[in-house]
Protein backbone atom coordinates (compact mmCIF):
# COMPACT_ATOMS: atom_id res chain seq x y z
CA UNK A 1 -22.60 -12.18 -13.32
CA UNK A 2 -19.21 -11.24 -14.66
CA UNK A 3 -16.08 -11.63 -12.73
CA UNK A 4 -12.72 -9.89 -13.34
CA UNK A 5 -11.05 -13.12 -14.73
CA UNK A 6 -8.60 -12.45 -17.30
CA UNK A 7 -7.21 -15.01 -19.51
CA UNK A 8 -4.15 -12.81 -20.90
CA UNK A 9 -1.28 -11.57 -18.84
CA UNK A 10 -1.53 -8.70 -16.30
CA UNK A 11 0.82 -6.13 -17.99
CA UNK A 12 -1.19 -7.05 -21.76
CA UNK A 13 -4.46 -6.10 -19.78
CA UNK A 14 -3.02 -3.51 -18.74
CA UNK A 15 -2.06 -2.29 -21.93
CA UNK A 16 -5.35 -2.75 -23.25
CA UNK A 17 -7.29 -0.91 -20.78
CA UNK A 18 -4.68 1.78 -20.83
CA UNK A 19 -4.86 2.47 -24.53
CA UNK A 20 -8.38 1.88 -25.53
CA UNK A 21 -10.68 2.02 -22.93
CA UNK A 22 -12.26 5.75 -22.05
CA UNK A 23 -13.77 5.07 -18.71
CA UNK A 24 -15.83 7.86 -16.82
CA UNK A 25 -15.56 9.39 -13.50
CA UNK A 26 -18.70 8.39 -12.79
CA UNK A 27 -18.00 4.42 -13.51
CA UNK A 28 -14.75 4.76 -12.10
CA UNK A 29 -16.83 5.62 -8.65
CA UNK A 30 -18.91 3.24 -9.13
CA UNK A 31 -16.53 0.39 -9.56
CA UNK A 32 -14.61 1.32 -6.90
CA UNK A 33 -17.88 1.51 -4.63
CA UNK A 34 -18.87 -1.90 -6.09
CA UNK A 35 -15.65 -3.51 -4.75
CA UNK A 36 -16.17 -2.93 -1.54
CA UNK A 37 -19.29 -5.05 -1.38
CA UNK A 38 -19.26 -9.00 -0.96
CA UNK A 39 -20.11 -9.91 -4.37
CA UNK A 40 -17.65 -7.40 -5.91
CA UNK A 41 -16.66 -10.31 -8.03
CA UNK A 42 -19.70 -9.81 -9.64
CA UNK A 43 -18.68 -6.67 -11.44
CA UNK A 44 -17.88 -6.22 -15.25
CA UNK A 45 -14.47 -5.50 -16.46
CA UNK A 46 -14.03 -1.94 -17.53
CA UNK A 47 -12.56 -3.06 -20.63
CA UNK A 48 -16.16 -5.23 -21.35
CA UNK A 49 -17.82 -2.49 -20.48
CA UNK A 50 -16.40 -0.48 -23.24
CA UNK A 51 -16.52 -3.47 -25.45
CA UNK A 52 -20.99 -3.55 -24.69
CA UNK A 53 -20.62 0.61 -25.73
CA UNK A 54 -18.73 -0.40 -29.27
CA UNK A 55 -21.30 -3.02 -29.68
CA UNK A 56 -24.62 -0.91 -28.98
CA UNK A 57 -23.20 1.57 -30.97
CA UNK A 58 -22.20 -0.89 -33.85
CA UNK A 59 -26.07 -2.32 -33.87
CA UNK A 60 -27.61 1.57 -33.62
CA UNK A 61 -29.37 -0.23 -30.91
CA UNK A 62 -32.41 1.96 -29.92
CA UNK A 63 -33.93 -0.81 -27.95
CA UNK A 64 -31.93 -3.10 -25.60
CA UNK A 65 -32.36 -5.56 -23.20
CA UNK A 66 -30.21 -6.69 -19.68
CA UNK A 67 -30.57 -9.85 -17.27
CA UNK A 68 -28.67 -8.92 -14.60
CA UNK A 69 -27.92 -5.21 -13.36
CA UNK A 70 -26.40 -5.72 -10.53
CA UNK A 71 -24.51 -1.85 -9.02
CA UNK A 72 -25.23 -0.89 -13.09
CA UNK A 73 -22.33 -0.41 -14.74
CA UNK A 74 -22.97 -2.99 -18.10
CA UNK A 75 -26.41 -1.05 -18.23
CA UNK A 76 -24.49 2.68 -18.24
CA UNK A 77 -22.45 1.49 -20.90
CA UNK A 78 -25.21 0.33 -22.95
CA UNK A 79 -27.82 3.03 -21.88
CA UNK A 80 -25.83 6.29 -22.98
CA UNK A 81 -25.06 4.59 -26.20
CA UNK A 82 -28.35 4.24 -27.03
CA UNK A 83 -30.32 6.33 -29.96
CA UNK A 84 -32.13 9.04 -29.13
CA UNK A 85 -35.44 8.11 -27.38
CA UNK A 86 -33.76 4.58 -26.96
CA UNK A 87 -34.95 2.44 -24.19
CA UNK A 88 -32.81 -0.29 -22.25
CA UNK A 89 -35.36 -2.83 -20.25
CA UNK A 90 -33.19 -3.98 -16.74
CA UNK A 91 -34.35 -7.47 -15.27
CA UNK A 92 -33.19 -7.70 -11.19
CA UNK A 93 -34.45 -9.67 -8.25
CA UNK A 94 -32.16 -7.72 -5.94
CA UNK A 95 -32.83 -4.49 -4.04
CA UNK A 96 -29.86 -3.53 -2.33
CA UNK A 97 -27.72 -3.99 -5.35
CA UNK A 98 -30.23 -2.17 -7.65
CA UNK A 99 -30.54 0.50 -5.63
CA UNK A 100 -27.09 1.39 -6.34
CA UNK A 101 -27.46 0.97 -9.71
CA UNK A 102 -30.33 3.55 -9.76
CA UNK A 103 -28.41 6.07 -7.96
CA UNK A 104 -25.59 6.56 -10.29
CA UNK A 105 -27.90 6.41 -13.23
CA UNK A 106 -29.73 8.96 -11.67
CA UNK A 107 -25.82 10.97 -11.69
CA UNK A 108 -25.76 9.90 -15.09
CA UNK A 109 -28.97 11.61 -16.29
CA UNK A 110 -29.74 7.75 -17.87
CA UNK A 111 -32.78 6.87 -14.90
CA UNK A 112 -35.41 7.75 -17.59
CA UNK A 113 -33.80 5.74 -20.60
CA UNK A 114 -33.76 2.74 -18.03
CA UNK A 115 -36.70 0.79 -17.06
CA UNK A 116 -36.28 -1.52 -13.91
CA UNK A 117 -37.97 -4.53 -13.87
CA UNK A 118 -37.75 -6.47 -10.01
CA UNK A 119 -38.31 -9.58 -10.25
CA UNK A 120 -37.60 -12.93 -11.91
CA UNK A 121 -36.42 -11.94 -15.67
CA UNK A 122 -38.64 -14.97 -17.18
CA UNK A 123 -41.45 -13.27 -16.44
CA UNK A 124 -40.75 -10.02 -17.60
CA UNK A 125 -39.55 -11.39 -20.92
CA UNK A 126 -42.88 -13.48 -21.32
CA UNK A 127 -44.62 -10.40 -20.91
CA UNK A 128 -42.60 -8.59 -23.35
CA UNK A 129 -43.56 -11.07 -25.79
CA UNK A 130 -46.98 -11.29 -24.62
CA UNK A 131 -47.09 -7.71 -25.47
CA UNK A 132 -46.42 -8.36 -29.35
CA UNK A 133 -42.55 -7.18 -28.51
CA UNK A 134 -41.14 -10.19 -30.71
CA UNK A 135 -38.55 -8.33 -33.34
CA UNK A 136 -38.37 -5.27 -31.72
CA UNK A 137 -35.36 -5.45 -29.46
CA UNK A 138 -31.87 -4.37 -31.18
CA UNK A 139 -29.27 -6.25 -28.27
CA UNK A 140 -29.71 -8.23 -25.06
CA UNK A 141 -27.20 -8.96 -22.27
CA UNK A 142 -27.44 -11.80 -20.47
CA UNK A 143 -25.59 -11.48 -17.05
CA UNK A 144 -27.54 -13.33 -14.26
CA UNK A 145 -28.47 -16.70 -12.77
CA UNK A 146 -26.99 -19.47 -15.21
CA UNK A 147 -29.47 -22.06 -14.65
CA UNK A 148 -31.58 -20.03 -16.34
CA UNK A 149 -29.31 -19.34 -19.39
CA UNK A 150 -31.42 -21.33 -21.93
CA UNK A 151 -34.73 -20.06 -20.81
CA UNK A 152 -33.31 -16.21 -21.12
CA UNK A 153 -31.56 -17.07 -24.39
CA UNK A 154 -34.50 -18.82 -26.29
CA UNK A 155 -37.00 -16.15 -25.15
CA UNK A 156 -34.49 -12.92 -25.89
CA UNK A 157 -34.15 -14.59 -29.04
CA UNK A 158 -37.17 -14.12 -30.16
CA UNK A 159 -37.38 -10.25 -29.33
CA UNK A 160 -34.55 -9.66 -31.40
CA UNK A 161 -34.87 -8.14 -34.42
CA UNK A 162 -33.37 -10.52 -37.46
CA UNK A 163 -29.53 -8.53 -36.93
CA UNK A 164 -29.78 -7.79 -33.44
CA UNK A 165 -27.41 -9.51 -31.01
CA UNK A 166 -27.61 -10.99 -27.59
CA UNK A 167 -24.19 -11.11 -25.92
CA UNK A 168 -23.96 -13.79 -23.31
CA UNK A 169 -21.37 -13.38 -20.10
CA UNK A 170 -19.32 -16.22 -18.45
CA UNK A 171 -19.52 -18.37 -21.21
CA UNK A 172 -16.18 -19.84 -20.35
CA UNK A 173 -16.76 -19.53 -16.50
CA UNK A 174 -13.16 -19.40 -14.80
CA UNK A 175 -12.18 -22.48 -16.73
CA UNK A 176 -14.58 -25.02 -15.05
CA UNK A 177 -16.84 -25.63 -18.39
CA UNK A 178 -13.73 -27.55 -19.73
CA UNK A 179 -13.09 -29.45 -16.98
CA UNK A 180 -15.56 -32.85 -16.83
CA UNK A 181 -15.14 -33.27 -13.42
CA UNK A 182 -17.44 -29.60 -12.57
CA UNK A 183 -21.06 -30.97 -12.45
CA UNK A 184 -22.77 -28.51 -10.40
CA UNK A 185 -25.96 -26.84 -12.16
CA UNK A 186 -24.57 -23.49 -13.42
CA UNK A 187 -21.47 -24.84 -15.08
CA UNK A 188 -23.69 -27.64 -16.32
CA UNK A 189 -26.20 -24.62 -17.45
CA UNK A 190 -23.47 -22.91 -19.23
CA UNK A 191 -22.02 -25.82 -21.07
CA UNK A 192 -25.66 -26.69 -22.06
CA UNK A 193 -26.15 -22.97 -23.69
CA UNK A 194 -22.65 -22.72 -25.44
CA UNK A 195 -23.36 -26.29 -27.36
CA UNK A 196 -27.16 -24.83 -28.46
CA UNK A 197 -24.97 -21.56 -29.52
CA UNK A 198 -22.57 -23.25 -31.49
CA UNK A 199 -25.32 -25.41 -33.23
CA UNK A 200 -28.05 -22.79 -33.11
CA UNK A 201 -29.47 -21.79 -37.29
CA UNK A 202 -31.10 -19.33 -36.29
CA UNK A 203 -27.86 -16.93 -35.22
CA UNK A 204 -24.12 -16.61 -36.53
CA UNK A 205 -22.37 -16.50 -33.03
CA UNK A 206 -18.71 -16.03 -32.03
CA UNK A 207 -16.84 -16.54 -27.85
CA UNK A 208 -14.35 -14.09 -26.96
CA UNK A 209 -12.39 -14.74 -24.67
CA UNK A 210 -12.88 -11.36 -22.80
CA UNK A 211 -13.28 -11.18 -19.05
CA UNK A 212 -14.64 -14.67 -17.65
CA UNK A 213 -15.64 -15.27 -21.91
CA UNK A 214 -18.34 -13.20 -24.33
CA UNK A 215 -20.00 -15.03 -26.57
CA UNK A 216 -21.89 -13.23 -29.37
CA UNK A 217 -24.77 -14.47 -31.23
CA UNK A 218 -26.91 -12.36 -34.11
CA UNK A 219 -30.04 -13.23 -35.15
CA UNK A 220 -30.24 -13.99 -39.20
């Protein structure tokens, strides 16, 4: 999940999020709710959360995909920028945490344009495909366990639709990717997927450095 790592000075964030980003009541609750729990860290920046709205809106994304809810704020974002009848598919293992997510999207008037899926995202994605879903998805957000980064790529990749994006968080993971001494699975995961990005035909991709790092990749 994301953390609140930010790789440009305090007073430029500050700027930033002052001037362009048009954060909610609502979200503002429920990132200050989120911070009170242990994995607050966890949370997305409410400058990439605004930065997931431009983007759904940008694709006219009617269908949309998310690993990793977490207290739901990336999946607001995305959700009420959806097209009308739009549908946003939520992959969780985690009760407690989802539980908040489904009360403020509840608030929100977003619980019916937000399916919840508990339980390990590979096998909601398999059945997605198994259901002839390949090419129909518009934008996916991957935000969960790294180890599994590859597996949720490849597989969201193929329920894109050729122009559709999948946005991937943490890509540059506090730092430790670069450093060659960090061997432990998930920065080993995430160095893994950023080299398949960067070499990957099948999308044109780009890393931001926003938050903890962005990276997106379209589909051709």
């Amino acid at each position: 999940m994301s953390t609140t790592t930010s790789y440009l000075p305090p007073d430029w964030r500050n700027y930033i999020i002052d001037n362009s980003v048009r954060e909610t009541q609502l979200l503002a609750r429920l990132r200050q709710e989120t911070s009170t729990l242990d994995m607050a860290v966890m949370q997305i920046s409410p400058e990439q959360g605004q930065f997931m709205r431009v983007l759904t809106r940008m694709l006219g994304a009617r269908n949309a995909i998310e690993v990793g809810v977490f207290t739901g704020y990336s999946s607001i974002c995305v959700a009420e920028e959806l097209k009308q009848g739009g549908q946003l598919v939520a992959c969780d293992v985690d009760e407690g945490w989802t539980s908040i997510a489904q009360r403020y999207w509840r608030e929100a008037g977003l619980d019916k344009r937000i399916e919840l899926h508990l339980r390990p995202a590979v096998e909601t994605l398999d059945q997605l495909l198994s259901q002839g879903k390949s090419n129909s998805f518009d934008l996916a957000f991957l935000d969960a366990d790294k180890s599994n980064y590859v597996n949720y790529y490849e597989r969201c990749l193929k329920l894109l639709r050729p122009g559709g994006a999948v946005a991937v968080d943490n890509v540059l993971w506090s730092g430790q990717v670069i450093d060659e001494k960090v061997t432990d699975a998930d920065t080993v995961a995430i160095r893994e997927l950023n080299t398949l990005i960067k070499q990957d035909e099948r999308v044109v991709c780009t890393m931001l450095p926003l938050s903890d790092g962005l990276t997106i990749a379209v589909k051709r």
